[in-house]
Protein backbone atom coordinates (compact mmCIF):
# COMPACT_ATOMS: atom_id res chain seq x y z
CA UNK A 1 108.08 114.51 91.66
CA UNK A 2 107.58 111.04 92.12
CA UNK A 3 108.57 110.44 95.40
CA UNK A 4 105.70 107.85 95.95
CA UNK A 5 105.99 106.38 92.69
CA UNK A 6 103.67 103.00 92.47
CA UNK A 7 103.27 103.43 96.64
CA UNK A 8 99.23 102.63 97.77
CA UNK A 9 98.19 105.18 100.60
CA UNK A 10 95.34 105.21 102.93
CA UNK A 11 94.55 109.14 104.35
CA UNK A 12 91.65 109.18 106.87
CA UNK A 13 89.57 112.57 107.24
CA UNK A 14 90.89 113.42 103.99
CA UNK A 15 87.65 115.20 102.95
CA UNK A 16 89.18 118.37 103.59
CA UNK A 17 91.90 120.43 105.94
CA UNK A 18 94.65 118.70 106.56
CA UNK A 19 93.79 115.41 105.05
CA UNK A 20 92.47 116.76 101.99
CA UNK A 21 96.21 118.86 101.59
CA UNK A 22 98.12 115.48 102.32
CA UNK A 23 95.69 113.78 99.45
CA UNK A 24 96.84 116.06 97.23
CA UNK A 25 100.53 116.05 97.66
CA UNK A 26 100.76 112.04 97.48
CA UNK A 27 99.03 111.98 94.15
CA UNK A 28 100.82 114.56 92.57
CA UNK A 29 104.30 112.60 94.05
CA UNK A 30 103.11 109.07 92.17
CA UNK A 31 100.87 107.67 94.61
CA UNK A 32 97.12 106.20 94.70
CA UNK A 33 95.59 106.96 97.73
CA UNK A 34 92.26 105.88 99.42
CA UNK A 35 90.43 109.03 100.74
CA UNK A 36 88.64 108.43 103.88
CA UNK A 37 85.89 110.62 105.87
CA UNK A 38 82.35 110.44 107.28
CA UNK A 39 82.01 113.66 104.88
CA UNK A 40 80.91 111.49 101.44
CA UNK A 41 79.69 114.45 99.56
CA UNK A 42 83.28 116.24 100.23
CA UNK A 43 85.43 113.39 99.67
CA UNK A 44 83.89 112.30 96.64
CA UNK A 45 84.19 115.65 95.25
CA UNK A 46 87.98 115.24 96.27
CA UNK A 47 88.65 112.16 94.61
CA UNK A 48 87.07 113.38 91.48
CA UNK A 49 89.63 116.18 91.27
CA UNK A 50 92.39 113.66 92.13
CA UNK A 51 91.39 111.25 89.17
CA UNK A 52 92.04 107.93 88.43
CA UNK A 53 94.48 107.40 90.89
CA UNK A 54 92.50 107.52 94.65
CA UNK A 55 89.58 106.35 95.06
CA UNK A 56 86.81 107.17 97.97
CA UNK A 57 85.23 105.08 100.78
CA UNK A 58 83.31 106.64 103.56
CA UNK A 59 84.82 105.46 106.88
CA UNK A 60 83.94 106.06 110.74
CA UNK A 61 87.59 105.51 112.05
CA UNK A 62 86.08 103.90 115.19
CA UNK A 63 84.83 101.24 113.49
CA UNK A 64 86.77 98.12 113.36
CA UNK A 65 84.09 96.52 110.62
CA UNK A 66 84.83 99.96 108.61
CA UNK A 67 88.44 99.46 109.10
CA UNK A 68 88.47 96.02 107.48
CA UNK A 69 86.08 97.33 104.65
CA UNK A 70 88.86 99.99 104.16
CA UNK A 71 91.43 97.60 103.51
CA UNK A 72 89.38 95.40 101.68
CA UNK A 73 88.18 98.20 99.27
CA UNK A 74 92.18 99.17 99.20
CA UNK A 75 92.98 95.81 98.41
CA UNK A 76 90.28 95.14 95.67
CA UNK A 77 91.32 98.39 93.61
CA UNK A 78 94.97 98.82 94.46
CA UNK A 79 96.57 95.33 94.96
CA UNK A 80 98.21 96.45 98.45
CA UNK A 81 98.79 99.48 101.06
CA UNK A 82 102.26 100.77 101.97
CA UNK A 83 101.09 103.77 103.57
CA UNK A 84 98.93 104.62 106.69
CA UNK A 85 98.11 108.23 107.31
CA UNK A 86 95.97 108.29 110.55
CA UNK A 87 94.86 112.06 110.19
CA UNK A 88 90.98 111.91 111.23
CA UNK A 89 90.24 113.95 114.42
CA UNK A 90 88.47 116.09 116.25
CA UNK A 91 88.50 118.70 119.20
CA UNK A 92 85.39 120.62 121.79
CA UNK A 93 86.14 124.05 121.92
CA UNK A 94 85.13 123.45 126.06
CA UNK A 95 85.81 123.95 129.52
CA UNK A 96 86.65 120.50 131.30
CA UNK A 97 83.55 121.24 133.29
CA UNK A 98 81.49 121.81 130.38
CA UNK A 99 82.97 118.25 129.00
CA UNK A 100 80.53 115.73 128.78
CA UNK A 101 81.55 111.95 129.50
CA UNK A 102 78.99 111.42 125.79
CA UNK A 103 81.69 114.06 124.40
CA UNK A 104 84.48 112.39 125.99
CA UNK A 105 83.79 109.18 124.99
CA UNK A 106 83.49 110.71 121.21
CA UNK A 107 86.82 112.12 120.99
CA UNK A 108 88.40 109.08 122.72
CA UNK A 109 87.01 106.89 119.82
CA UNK A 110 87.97 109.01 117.10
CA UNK A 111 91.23 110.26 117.98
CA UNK A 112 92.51 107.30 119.69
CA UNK A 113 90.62 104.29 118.74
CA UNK A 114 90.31 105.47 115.45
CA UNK A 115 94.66 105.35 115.60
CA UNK A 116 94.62 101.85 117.17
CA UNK A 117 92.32 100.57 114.72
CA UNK A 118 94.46 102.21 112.15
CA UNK A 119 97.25 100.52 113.05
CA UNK A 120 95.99 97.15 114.11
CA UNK A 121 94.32 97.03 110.57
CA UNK A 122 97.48 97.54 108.39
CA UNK A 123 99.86 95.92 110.09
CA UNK A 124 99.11 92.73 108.81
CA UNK A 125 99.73 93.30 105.42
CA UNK A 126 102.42 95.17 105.81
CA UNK A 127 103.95 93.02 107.92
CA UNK A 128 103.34 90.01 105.65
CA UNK A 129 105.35 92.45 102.57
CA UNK A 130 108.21 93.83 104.59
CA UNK A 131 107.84 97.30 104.34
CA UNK A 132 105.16 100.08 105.36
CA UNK A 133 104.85 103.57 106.47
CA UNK A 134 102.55 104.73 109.50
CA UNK A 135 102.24 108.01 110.08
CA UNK A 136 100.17 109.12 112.94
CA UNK A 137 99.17 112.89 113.23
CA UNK A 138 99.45 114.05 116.88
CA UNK A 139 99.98 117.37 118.08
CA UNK A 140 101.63 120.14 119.32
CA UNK A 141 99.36 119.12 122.47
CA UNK A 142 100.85 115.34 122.49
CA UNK A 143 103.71 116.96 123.85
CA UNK A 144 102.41 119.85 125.91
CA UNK A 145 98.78 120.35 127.56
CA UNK A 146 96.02 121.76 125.64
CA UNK A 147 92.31 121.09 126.36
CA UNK A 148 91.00 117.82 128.84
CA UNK A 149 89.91 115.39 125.73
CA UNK A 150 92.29 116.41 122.75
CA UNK A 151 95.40 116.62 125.07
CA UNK A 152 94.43 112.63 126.36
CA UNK A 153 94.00 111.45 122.81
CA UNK A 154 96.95 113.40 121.27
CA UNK A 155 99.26 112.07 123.93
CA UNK A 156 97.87 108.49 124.07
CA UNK A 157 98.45 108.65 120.04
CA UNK A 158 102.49 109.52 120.99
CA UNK A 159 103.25 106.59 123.10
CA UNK A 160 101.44 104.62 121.02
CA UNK A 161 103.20 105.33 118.22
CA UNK A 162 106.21 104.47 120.22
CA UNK A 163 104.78 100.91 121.03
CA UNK A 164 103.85 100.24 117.82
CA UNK A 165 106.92 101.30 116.08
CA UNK A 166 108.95 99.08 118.37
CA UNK A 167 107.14 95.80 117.81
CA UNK A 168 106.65 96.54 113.88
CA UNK A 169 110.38 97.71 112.92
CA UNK A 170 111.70 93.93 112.69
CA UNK A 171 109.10 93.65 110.06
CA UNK A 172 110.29 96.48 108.22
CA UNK A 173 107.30 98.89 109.05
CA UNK A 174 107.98 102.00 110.47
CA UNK A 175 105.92 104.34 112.90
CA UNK A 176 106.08 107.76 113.45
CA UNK A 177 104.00 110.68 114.84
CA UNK A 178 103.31 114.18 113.71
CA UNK A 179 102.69 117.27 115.68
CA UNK A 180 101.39 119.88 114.26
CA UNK A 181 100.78 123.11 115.87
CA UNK A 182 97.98 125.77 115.20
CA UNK A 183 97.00 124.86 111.47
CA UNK A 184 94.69 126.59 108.67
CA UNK A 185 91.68 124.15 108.87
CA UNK A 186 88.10 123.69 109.96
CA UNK A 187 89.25 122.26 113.25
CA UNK A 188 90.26 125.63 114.29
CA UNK A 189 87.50 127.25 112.97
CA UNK A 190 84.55 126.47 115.48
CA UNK A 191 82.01 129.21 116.17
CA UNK A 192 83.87 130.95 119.05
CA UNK A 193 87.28 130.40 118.00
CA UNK A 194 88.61 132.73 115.74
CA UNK A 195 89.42 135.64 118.07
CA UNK A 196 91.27 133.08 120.77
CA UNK A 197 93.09 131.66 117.34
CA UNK A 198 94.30 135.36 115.99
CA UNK A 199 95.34 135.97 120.08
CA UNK A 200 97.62 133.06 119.98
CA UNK A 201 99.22 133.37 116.37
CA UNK A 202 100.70 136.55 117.69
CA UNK A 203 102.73 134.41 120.51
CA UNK A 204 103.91 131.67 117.81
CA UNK A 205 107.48 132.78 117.46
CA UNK A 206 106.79 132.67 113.07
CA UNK A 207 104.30 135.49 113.96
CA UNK A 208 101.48 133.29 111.84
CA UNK A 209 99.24 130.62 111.24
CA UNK A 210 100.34 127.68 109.27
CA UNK A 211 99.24 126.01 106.03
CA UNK A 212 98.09 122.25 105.55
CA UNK A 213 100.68 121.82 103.25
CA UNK A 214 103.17 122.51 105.13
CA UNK A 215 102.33 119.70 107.26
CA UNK A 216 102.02 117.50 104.24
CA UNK A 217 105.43 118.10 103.25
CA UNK A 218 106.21 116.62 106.07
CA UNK A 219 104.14 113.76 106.21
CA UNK A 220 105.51 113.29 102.47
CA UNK A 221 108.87 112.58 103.90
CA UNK A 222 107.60 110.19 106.40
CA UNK A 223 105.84 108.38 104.13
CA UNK A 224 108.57 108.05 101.66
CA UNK A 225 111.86 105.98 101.33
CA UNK A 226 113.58 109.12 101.93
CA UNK A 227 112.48 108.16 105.85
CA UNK A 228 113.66 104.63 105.45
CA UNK A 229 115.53 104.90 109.08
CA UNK A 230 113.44 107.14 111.00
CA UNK A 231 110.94 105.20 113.32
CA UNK A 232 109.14 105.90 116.68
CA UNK A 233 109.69 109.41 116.59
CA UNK A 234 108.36 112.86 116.78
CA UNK A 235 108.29 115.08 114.50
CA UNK A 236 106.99 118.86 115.16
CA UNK A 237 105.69 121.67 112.98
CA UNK A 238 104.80 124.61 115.05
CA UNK A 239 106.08 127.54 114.27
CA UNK A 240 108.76 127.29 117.06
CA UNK A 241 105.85 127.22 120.10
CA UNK A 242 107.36 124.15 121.54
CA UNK A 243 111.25 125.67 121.49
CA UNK A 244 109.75 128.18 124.27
């Protein structure tokens, strides 16, 4: 307990899944978090289970006028950020010829832009303090290929984490990147999915599925001081898929 005692996090698509587990986790380990997602009725419902400490602010990640009204919200109510979680993404459950450049275009801006923006947004203020914690969620397909679209994003997120952490660590801010591999949320969920998803648990050498939190454990860790010399890396939870 209290492993991000009197820290300030910002979580985006924390309306549920992943986010939503990471949310969680931070409050109960001391910290206030902002709770970002397009879904307002879900994240509200969120941050009245989390209490006093987080607070809600609905947030398209592609926007660079909703990233400054993000901080500025963070700001007003919390008196600084230490912590960036970019988490907000999506995936097509699609062919590349099936891809549209309209659906292309859409998962470039969230997953990517939506990371940049991240980034560019709290670096300031961290910067100006001396300390911070980024923590960019990847994926098992920023290091191997998965689907045209995702794979780009997830891969583009991976080096830049890797720029980013380079020209931030003589300010004390650090920058890493998580890669999850197949996890329990609504991503993996689509209509047509579930049959491909049960297929492929049975080849992850942990014979299963995993659960959000144990991704947030590990984004815990990164966030924390416990982390305080780990920057510009990678750090997997897959079940093992990647040692194959």
């Amino acid at each position: 307990m209290g492993r991000l005692a009197d820290k300030v996090a910002i979580i985006t698509g924390a309306a549920q899944g992943m986010g939503a587990a990471h949310a969680r986790l931070f409050v109960s380990e001391g910290a206030k978090v902002v709770v970002t997602d397009i879904k307002e009725a879900e994240g509200q419902q969120l941050v009245a289970e989390l209490g006093k400490n987080a607070l809600f602010v609905k947030h398209d990640v592609s926007s660079e006028r909703g990233w400054q009204e993000v901080l500025a919200q963070t700001l007003a109510k919390f008196g600084k950020v230490d912590i960036l979680v970019n988490n907000a993404g999506i995936t097509f459950a699609k062919a590349l010829q099936d891809i549209s450049v309209d659906d292309y275009v859409k998962i470039f801006k969230i997953n990517q832009l939506g990371t940049f923006l991240g980034v560019k947004t709290v670096a300031k203020p961290m910067t100006e303090q001396g300390f911070g914690s980024i923590v960019n969620i990847s994926s098992l397909n920023g290091l191997v290929g998965g689907a045209v679209g995702y794979t780009d994003t997830k891969f583009a997120v991976r080096g830049m984490t890797k720029a980013a952490a380079l020209e931030l660590a003589p300010a004390g801010v650090r920058v890493n990147s998580v890669h999850p591999g197949v996890i329990e949320t609504p991503m993996i969920s689509q209509p047509g999915t579930e049959e491909a998803v049960k297929q492929f648990a049975k080849t992850i050498p942990l014979r299963r599925i995993a659960k959000p939190e144990e991704v947030s454990k590990l984004v815990l860790y990164l966030a924390s001081d416990d982390a305080s010399y780990a920057t510009g890396s990678e750090f997997v939870v897959d079940g093992g898929i990647s040692a194959q």
